[in-house]
Protein backbone atom coordinates (compact mmCIF):
# COMPACT_ATOMS: atom_id res chain seq x y z
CA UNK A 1 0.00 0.00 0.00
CA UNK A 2 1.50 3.40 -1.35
CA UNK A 3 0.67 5.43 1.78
CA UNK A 4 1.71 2.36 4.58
CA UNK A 5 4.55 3.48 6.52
CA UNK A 6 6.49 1.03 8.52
CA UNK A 7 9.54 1.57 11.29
CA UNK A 8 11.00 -1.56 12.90
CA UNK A 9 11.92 -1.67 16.24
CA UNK A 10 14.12 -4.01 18.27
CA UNK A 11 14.73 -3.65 22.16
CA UNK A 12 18.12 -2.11 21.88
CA UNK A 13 17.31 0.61 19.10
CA UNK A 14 16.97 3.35 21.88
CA UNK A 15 18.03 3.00 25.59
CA UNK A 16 15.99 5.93 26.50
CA UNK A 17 17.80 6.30 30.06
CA UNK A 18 18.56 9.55 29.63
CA UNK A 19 15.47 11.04 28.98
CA UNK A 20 12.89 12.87 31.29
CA UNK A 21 11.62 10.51 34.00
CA UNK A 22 14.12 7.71 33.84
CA UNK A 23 16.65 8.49 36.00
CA UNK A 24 17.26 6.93 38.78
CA UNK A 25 16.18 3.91 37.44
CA UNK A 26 12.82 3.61 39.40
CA UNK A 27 12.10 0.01 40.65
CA UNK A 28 8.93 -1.81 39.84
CA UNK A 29 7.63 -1.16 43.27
CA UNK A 30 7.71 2.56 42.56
CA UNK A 31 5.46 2.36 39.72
CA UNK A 32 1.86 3.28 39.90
CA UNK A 33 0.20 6.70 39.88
CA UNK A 34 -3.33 7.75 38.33
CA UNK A 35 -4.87 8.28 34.99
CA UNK A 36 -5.73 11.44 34.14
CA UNK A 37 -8.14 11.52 31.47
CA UNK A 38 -9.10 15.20 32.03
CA UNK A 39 -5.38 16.01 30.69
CA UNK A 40 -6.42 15.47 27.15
CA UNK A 41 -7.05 18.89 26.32
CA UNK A 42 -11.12 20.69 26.07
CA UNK A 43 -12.99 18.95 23.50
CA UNK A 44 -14.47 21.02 21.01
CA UNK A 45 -16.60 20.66 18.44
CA UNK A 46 -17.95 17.15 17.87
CA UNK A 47 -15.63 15.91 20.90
CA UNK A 48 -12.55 17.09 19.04
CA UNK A 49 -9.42 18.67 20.93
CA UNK A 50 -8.60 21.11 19.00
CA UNK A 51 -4.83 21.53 18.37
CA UNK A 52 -4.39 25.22 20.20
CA UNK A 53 -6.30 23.99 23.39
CA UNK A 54 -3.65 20.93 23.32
CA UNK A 55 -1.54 19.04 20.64
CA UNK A 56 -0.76 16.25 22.35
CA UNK A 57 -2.60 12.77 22.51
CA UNK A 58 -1.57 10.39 25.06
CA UNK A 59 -2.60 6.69 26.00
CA UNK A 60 -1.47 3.34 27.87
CA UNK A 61 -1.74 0.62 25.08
CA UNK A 62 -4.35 -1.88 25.57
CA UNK A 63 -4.85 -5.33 24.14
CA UNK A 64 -8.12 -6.29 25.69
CA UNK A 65 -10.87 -7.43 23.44
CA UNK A 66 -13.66 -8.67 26.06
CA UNK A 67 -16.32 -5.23 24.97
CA UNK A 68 -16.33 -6.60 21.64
CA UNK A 69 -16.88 -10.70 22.56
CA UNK A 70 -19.65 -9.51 24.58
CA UNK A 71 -21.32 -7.14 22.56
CA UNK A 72 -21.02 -9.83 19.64
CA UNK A 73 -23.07 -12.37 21.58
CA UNK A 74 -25.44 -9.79 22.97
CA UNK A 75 -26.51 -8.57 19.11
CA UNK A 76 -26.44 -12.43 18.37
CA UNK A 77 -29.08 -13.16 21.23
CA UNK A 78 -31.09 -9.46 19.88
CA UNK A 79 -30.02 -7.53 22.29
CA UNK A 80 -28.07 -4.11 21.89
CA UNK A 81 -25.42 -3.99 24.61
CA UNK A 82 -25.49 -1.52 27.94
CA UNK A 83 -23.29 1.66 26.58
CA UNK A 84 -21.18 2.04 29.23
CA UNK A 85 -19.49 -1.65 28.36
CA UNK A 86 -18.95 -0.63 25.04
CA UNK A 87 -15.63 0.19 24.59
CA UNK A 88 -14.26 1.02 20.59
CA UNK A 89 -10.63 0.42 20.78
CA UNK A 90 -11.62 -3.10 22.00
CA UNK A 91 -13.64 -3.49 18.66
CA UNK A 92 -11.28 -2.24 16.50
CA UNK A 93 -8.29 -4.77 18.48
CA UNK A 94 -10.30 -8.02 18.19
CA UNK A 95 -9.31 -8.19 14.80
CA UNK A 96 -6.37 -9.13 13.04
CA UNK A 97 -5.06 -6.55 11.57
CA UNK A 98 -2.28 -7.98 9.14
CA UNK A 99 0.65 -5.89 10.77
CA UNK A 100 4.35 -6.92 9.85
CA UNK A 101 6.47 -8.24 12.83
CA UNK A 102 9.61 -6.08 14.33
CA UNK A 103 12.65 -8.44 13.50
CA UNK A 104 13.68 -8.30 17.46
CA UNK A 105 11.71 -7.68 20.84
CA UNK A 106 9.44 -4.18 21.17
CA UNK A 107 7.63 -2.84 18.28
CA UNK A 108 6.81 -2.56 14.63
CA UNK A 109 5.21 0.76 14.38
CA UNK A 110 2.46 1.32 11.47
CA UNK A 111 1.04 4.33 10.29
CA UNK A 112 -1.56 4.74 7.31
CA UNK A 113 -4.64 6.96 6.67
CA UNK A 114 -7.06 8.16 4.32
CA UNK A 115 -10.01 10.49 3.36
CA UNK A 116 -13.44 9.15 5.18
CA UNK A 117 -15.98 7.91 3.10
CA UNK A 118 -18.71 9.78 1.25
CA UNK A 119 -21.13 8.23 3.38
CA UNK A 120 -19.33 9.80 6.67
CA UNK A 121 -21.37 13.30 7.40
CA UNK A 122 -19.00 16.15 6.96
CA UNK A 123 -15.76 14.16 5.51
CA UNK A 124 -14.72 17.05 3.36
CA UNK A 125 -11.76 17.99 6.12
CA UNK A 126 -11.87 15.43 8.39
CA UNK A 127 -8.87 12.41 7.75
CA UNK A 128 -8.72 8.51 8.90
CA UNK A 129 -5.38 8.19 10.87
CA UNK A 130 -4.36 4.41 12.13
CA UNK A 131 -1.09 3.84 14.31
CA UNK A 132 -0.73 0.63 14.66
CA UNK A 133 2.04 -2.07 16.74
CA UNK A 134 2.95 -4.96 16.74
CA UNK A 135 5.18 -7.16 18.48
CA UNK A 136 7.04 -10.63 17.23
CA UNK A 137 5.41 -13.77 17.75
CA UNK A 138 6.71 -16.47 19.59
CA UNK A 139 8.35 -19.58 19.36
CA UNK A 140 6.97 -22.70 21.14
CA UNK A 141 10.63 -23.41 22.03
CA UNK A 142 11.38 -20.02 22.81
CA UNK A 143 8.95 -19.28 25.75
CA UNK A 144 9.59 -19.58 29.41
CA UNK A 145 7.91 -22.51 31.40
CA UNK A 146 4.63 -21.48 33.25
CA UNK A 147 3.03 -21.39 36.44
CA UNK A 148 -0.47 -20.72 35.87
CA UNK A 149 -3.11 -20.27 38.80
CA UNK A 150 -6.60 -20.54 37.56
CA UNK A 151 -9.12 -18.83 39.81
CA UNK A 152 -12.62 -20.36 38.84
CA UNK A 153 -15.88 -19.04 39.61
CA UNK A 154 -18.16 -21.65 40.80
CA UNK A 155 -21.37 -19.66 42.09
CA UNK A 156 -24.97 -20.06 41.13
CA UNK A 157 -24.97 -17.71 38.47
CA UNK A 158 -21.99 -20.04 36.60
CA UNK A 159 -24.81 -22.80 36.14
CA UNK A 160 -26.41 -21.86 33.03
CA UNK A 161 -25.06 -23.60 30.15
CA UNK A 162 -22.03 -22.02 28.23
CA UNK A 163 -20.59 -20.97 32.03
CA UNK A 164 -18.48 -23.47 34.17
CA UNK A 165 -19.18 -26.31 31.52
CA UNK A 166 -17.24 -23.83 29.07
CA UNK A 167 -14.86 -23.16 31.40
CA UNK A 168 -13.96 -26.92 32.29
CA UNK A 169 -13.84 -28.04 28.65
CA UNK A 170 -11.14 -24.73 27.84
CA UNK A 171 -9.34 -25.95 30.93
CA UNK A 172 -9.04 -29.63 29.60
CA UNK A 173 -7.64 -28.55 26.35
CA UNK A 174 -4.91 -25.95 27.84
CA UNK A 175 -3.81 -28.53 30.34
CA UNK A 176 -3.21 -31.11 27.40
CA UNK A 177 -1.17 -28.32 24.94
CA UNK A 178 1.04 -27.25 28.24
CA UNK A 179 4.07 -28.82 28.41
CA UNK A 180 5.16 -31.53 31.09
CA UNK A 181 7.11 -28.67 32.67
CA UNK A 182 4.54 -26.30 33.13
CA UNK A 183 2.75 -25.74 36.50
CA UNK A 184 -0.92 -25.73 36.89
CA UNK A 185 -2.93 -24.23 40.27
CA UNK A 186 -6.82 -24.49 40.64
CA UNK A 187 -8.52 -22.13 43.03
CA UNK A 188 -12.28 -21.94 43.41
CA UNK A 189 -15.12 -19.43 44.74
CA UNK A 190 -18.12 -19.24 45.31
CA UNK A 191 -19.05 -17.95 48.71
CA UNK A 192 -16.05 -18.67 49.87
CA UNK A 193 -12.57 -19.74 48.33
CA UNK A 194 -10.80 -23.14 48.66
CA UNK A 195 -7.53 -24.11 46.70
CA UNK A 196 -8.72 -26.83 44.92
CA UNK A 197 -5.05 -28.07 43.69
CA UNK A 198 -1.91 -26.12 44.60
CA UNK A 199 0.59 -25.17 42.18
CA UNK A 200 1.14 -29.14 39.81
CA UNK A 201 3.28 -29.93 36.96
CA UNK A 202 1.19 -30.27 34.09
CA UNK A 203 3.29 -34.03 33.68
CA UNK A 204 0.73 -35.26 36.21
CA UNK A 205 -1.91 -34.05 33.93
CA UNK A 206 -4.64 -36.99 35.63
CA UNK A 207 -4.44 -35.43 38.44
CA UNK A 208 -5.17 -31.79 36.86
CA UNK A 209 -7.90 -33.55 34.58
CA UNK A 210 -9.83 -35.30 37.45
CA UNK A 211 -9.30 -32.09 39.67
CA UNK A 212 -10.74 -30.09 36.67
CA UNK A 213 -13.99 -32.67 36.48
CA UNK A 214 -14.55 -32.08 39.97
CA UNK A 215 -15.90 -28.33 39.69
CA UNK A 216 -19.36 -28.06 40.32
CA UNK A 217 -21.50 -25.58 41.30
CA UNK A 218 -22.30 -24.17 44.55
CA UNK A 219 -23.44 -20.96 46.44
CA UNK A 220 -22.76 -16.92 46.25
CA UNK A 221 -20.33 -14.78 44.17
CA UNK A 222 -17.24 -13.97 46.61
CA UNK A 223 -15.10 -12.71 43.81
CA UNK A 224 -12.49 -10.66 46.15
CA UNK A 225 -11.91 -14.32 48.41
CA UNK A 226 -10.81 -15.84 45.20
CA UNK A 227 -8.29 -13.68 43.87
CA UNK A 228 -7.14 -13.31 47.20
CA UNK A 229 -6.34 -16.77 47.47
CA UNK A 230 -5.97 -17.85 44.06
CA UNK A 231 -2.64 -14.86 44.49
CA UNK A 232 -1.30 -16.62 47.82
CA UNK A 233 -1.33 -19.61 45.97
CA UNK A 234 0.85 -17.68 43.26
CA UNK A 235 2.68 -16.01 45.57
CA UNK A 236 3.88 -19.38 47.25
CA UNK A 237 4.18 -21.44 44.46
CA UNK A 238 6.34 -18.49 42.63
CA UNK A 239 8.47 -20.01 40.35
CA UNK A 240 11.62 -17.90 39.55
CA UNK A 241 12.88 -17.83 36.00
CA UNK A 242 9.44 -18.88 35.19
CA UNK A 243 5.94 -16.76 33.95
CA UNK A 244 3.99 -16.25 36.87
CA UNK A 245 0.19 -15.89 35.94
CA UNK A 246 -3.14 -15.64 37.85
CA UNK A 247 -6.09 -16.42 35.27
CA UNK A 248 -9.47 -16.04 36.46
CA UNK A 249 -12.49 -17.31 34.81
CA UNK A 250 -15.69 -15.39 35.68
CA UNK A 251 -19.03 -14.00 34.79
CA UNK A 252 -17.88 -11.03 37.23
CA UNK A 253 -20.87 -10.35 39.26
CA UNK A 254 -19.82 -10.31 42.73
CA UNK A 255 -22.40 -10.21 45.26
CA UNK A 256 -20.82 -11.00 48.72
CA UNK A 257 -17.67 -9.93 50.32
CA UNK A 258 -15.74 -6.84 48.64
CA UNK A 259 -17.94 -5.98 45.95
CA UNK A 260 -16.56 -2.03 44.79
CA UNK A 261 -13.44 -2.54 42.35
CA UNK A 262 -11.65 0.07 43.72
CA UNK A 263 -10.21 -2.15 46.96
CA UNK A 264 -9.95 -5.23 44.66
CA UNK A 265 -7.87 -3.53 42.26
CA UNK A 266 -5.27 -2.23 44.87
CA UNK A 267 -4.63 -5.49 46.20
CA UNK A 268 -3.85 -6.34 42.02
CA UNK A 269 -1.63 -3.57 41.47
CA UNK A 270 0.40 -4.77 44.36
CA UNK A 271 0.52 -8.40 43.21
CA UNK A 272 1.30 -7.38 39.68
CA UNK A 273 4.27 -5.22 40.85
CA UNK A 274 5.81 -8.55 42.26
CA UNK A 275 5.46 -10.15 38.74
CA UNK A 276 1.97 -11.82 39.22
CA UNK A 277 -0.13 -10.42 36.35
CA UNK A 278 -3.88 -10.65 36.20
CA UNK A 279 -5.58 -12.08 32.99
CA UNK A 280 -9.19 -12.39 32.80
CA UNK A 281 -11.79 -14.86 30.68
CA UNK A 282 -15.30 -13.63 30.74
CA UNK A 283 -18.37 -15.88 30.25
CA UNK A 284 -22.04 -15.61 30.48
CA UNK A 285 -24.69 -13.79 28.81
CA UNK A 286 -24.87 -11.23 32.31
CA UNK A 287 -21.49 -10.05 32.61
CA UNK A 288 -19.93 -7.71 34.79
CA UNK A 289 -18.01 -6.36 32.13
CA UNK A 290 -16.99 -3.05 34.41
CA UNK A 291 -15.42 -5.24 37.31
CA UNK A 292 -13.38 -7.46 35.16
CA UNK A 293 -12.02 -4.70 32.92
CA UNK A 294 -10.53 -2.73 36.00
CA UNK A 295 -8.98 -5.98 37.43
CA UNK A 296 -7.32 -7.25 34.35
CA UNK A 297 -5.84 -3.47 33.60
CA UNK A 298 -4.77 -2.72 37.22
CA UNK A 299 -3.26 -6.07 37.17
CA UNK A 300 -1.10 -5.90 34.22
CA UNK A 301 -3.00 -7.97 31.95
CA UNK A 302 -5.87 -8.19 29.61
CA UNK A 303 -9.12 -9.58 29.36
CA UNK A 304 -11.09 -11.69 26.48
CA UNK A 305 -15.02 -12.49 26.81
CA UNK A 306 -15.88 -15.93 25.22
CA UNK A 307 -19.21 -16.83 24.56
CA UNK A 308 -19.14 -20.44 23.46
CA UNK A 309 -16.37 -23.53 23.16
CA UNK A 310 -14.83 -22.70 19.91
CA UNK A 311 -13.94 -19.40 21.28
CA UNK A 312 -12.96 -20.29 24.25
CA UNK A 313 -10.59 -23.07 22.89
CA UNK A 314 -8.75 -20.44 20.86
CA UNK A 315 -8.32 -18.01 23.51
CA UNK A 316 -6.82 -21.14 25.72
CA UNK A 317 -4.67 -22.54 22.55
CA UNK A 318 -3.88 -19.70 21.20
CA UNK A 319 -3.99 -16.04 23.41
CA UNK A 320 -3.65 -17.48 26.41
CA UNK A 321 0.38 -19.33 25.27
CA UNK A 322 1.25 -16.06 23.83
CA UNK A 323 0.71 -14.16 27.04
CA UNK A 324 3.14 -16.07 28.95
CA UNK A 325 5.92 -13.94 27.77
CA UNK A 326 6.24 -10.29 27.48
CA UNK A 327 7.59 -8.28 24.55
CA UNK A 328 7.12 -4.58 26.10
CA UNK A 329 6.24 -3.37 29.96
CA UNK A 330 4.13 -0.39 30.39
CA UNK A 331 3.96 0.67 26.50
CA UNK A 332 2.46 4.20 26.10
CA UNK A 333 1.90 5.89 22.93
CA UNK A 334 2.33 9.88 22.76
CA UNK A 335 0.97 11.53 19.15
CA UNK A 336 1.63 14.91 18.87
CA UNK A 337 -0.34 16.97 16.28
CA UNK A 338 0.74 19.86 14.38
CA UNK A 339 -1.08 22.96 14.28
CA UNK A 340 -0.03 24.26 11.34
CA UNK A 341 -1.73 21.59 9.18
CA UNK A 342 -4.38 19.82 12.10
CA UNK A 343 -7.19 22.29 13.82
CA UNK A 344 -8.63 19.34 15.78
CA UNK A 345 -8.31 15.30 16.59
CA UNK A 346 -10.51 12.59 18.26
CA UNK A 347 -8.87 9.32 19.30
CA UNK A 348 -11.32 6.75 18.98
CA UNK A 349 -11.85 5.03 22.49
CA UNK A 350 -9.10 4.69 25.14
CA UNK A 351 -10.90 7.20 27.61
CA UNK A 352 -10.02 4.93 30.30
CA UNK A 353 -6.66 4.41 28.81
CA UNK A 354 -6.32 8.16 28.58
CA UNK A 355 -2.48 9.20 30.42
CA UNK A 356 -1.34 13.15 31.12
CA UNK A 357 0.99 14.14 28.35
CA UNK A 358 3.50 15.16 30.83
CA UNK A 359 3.70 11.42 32.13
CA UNK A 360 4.34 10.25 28.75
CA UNK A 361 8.19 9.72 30.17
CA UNK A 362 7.23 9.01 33.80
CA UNK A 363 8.00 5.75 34.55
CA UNK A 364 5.64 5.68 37.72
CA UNK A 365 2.62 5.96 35.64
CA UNK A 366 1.55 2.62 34.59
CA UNK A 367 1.41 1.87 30.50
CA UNK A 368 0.56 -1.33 28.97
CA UNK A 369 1.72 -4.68 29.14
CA UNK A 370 2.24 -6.18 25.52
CA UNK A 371 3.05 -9.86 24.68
CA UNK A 372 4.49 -11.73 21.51
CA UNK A 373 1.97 -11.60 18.89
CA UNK A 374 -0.21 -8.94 19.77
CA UNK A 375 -1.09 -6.15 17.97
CA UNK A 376 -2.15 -2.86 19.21
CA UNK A 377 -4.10 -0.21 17.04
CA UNK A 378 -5.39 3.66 17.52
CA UNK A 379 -7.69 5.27 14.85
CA UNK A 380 -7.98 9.36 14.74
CA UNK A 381 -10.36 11.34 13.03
CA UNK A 382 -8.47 14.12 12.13
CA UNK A 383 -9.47 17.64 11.10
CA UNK A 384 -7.17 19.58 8.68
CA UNK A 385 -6.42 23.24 7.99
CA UNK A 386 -6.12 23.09 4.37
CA UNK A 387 -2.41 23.63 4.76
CA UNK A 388 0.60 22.43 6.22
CA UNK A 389 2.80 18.65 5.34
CA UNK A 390 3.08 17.70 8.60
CA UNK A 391 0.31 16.01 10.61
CA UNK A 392 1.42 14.14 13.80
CA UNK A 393 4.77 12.82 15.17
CA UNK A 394 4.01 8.97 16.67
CA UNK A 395 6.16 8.05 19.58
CA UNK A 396 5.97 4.78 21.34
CA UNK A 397 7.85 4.12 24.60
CA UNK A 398 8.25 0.88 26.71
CA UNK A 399 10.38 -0.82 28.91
CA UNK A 400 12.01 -3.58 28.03
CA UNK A 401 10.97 -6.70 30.09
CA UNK A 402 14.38 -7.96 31.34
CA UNK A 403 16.43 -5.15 31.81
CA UNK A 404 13.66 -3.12 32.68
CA UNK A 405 15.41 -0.20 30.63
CA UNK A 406 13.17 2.30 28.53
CA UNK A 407 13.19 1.83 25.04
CA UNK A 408 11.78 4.26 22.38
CA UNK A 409 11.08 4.80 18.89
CA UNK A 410 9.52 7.67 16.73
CA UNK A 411 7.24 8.17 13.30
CA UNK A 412 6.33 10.86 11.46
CA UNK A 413 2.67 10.88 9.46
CA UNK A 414 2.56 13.27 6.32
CA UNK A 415 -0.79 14.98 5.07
CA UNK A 416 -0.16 13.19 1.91
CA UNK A 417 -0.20 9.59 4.15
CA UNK A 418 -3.68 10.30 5.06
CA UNK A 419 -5.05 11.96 2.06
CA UNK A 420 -6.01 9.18 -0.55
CA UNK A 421 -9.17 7.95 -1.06
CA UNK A 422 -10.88 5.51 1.61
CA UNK A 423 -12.11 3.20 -1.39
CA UNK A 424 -8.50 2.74 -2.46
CA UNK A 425 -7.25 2.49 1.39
CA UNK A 426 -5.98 -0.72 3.02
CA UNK A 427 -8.78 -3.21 3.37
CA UNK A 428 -7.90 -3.60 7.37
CA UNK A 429 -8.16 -0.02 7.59
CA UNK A 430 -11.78 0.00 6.02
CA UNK A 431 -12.41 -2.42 8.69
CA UNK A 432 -11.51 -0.65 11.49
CA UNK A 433 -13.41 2.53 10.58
CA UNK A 434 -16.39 0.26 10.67
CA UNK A 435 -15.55 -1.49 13.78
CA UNK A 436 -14.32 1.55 15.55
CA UNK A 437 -17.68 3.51 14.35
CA UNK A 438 -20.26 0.58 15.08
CA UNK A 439 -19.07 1.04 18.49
CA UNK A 440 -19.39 5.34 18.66
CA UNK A 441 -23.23 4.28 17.15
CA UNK A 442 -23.54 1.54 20.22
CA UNK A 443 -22.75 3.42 22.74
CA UNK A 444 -23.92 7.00 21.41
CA UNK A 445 -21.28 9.37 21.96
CA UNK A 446 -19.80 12.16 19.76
CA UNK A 447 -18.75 11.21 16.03
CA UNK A 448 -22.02 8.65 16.47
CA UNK A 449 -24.07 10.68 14.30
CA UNK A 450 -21.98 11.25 11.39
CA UNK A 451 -22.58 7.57 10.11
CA UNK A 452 -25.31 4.78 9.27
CA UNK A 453 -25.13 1.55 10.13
CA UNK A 454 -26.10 0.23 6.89
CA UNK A 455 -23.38 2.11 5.27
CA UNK A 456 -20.92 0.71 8.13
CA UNK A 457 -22.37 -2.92 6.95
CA UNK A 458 -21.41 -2.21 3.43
CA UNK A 459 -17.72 -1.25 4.14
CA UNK A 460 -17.07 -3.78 6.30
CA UNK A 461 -18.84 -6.20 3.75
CA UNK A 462 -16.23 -4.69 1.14
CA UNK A 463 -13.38 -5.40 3.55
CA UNK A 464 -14.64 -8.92 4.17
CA UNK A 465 -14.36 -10.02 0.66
CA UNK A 466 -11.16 -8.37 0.21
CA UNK A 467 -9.34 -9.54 3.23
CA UNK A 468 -11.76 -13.40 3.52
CA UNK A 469 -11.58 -13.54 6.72
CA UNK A 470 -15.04 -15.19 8.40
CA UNK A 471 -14.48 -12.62 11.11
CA UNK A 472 -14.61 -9.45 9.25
CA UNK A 473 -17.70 -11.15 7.64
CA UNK A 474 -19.69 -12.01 10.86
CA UNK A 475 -18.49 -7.83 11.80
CA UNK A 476 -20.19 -6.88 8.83
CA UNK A 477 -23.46 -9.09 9.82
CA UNK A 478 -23.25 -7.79 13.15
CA UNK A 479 -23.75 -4.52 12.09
CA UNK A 480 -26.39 -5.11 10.14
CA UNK A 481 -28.29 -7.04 13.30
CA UNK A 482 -27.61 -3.89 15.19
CA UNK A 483 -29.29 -1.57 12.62
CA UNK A 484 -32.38 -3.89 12.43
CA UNK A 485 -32.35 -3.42 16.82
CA UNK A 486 -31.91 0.26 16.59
């Protein structure tokens, strides 16, 4: 594609020591510190910031995808989803996006754009900007062995079919792909928490099978009890040299014991600062999409929302192995627009990813954690002046997971790399505009007006047959369910 851009990025490219907020070399115990999604600048027209109010976009990188599972089951059952779990960036990321890989650790950067399409409601001056990253895949060989504690919910509410059932059979197959050296721990709750097998190499996988057959259901939803446990169990079965993981499987409604995130979420951040990250697996067609998404951020990890066994066998064969390395710690992304040639911007989603441009650098303000594999992509609407070559300077900054030292690297995007045609634009890039835009229509905020969803169907149709992938094709029919609920 004539207007694709592409920097490659290895680990050692920059060691960014010396810049502003890395002295000192902080440990991981001193990181933390808030969000501060206020620090974006005052939207203006449209939810734009406008360039003069502040040029600077800044965001943690996130790789969770579990607002898109869900709302895809929830439009497959007729039902439109709540807005406030609709979240676009997770749309636009459950999708493969076709990104090539860095040659060594950290990131691939990506940057490509294009007029909107006619269909989009006052296009003339408005741009499609995508940054994308990605890291290197994996090699079986290459990954560290794991200990993996598995924190199952077993209330009531996990009875109705495609729950703990689903759960068990994703368990069964991820126990048989481990390897013989890998360590398996099964924690339950329900009203109360009981380790259910402590940390086991997988090479006694009976014992892990039987112990997996053995969940059944039982009472309440003490959600805080489990994690609780299921990270003492981590926390004594730590295995040094080894990926240290707490996994918990969940339809997140907690209804006894700590129920509020916020005190929850503490007790994460400190276990994830001792190298315990949190990943999440949603189920169940009541979710409590809010609770889960906080835990699995706060705790360094991600979250995924499967709705039925196919899915949940590929997040289990697939995700879940590629998570039990890590390619970049707390990976932020910093895009700085030019005035002379932008008057506005809207990043699409990532308001809870949202950082203060000022702790772009600082190394106490939690970013992202990024594995091998994964992809990672923004998408701007942009509004232009009419003059000006510059748009935006891209720069990406992470730490590298061994040496812990900050890494960095730097792209530049051209007016002329976001001013062809959308029609003639990369087929992924047609799909995320109608990704990222089925979600601004689900969850009605600014930008949600400007587009149809039967014009969304179309494109993503388009894209489908270009790219034939089933999954752009079921977007495209999702879209079209969700026009016939509106």
């Amino acid at each position: 594609m004539a207007n694709n851009r592409l920097w490659l990025v290895t680990g050692t490219v920059v060691a960014a020591l010396a810049l502003t907020g890395c002295s000192g070399g902080a440990s991981d115990s001193q990181r933390g510190g808030s969000r501060a999604p206020e620090a974006q600048g005052r939207p203006g027209k449209g939810g734009e910031t406008r360039t003069d109010d502040d040029p600077q976009s800044t965001f943690a990188v996130d790789v969770d995808t579990a607002s898109y599972g869900y709302a895809k089951r929830l439009l497959q059952e007729g039902r439109l989803p709540e807005r406030g779990t609709v979240r676009p960036e997770e749309f636009i990321n459950a999708f493969d996006q076709e990104y090539g890989e860095p040659r060594g650790d950290g990131f691939a950067v990506h940057v490509d754009g294009s007029r909107m399409p006619r269909t989009h409601r006052g296009a003339t001056d408005l741009r499609l900007l995508r940054v994308g990253l990605q890291t290197r895949a994996e090699d079986a060989t290459e990954r560290r062995d794991a200990a993996l504690t598995f924190v199952v919910d077993v209330s009531g509410s996990m009875a109705e079919p495609a729950r703990l059932d689903l759960v068990q059979d994703a368990l069964h197959t991820l126990v048989t792909q481990l390897r013989a050296t890998d360590s398996v721990a099964i924690v339950t709750f329900s009203s109360r928490a009981r380790v259910v097998r402590t940390l086991t190499r997988v090479a006694k996988k009976g014992d892990l099978h039987a112990a997996i057959d053995a969940l059944e259901v039982e009472e309440s939803t003490n959600l805080e009890a489990g994690l609780v446990l299921g990270y003492q169990v981590a926390r004594d079965g730590f295995r040094t040299g080894a990926t240290n993981r707490v996994i918990i499987l969940s339809d997140g409604l907690a209804n006894v014991g700590n129920t509020d995130p916020a005190p929850i979420v503490a007790q994460i951040r400190e276990e994830a600062r001792k190298q315990i990250a949190l990943l999440g697996v949603g189920v169940g067609s009541d979710y409590g999409d809010e609770l889960m998404e906080q835990l699995a951020d706060k705790g360094d990890g991600f979250v995924v929302y499967v709705s039925d066994r196919t899915e949940a066998r590929k997040v289990f064969v697939q995700q879940l192995p590629a998570t039990l390395s890590v390619r970049a710690l707390d990976a932020k992304v910093q895009v700085a627009f030019d005035p002379q040639a932008v008057v506005s911007y809207r990043l699409i989603g990532y308001e809870n990813r949202a950082v203060a441009d000022e702790d772009f650098r600082n190394r106490r303000v939690d970013g992202g954690e990024v594995g091998p594999g994964h992809s990672v992509t923004a998408l701007y609407a942009v509004r232009l002046t009419g003059s000006g070559d510059r748009v935006a300077r891209v720069d990406v900054r992470w730490h590298d997971p061994r040496s812990r030292e900050a890494q960095e690297v730097t792209a530049t995007v051209d007016v002329s790399d976001v001013d062809g045609p959308f029609l003639e634009a990369a087929s992924r890039l047609q799909m995320c505009y109608a990704a990222g835009f089925l979600a601004e229509r689900l969850r009605s905020e600014s930008g949600a007006g400007d587009v149809r969803l039967r014009d969304l169907a179309e494109i993503a149709s388009g894209a489908a047959a270009k790219t034939e992938d089933p999954a752009v094709r079921e977007l495209a029919n999702l879209i079209r369910r969700a026009d016939e609920l509106s």
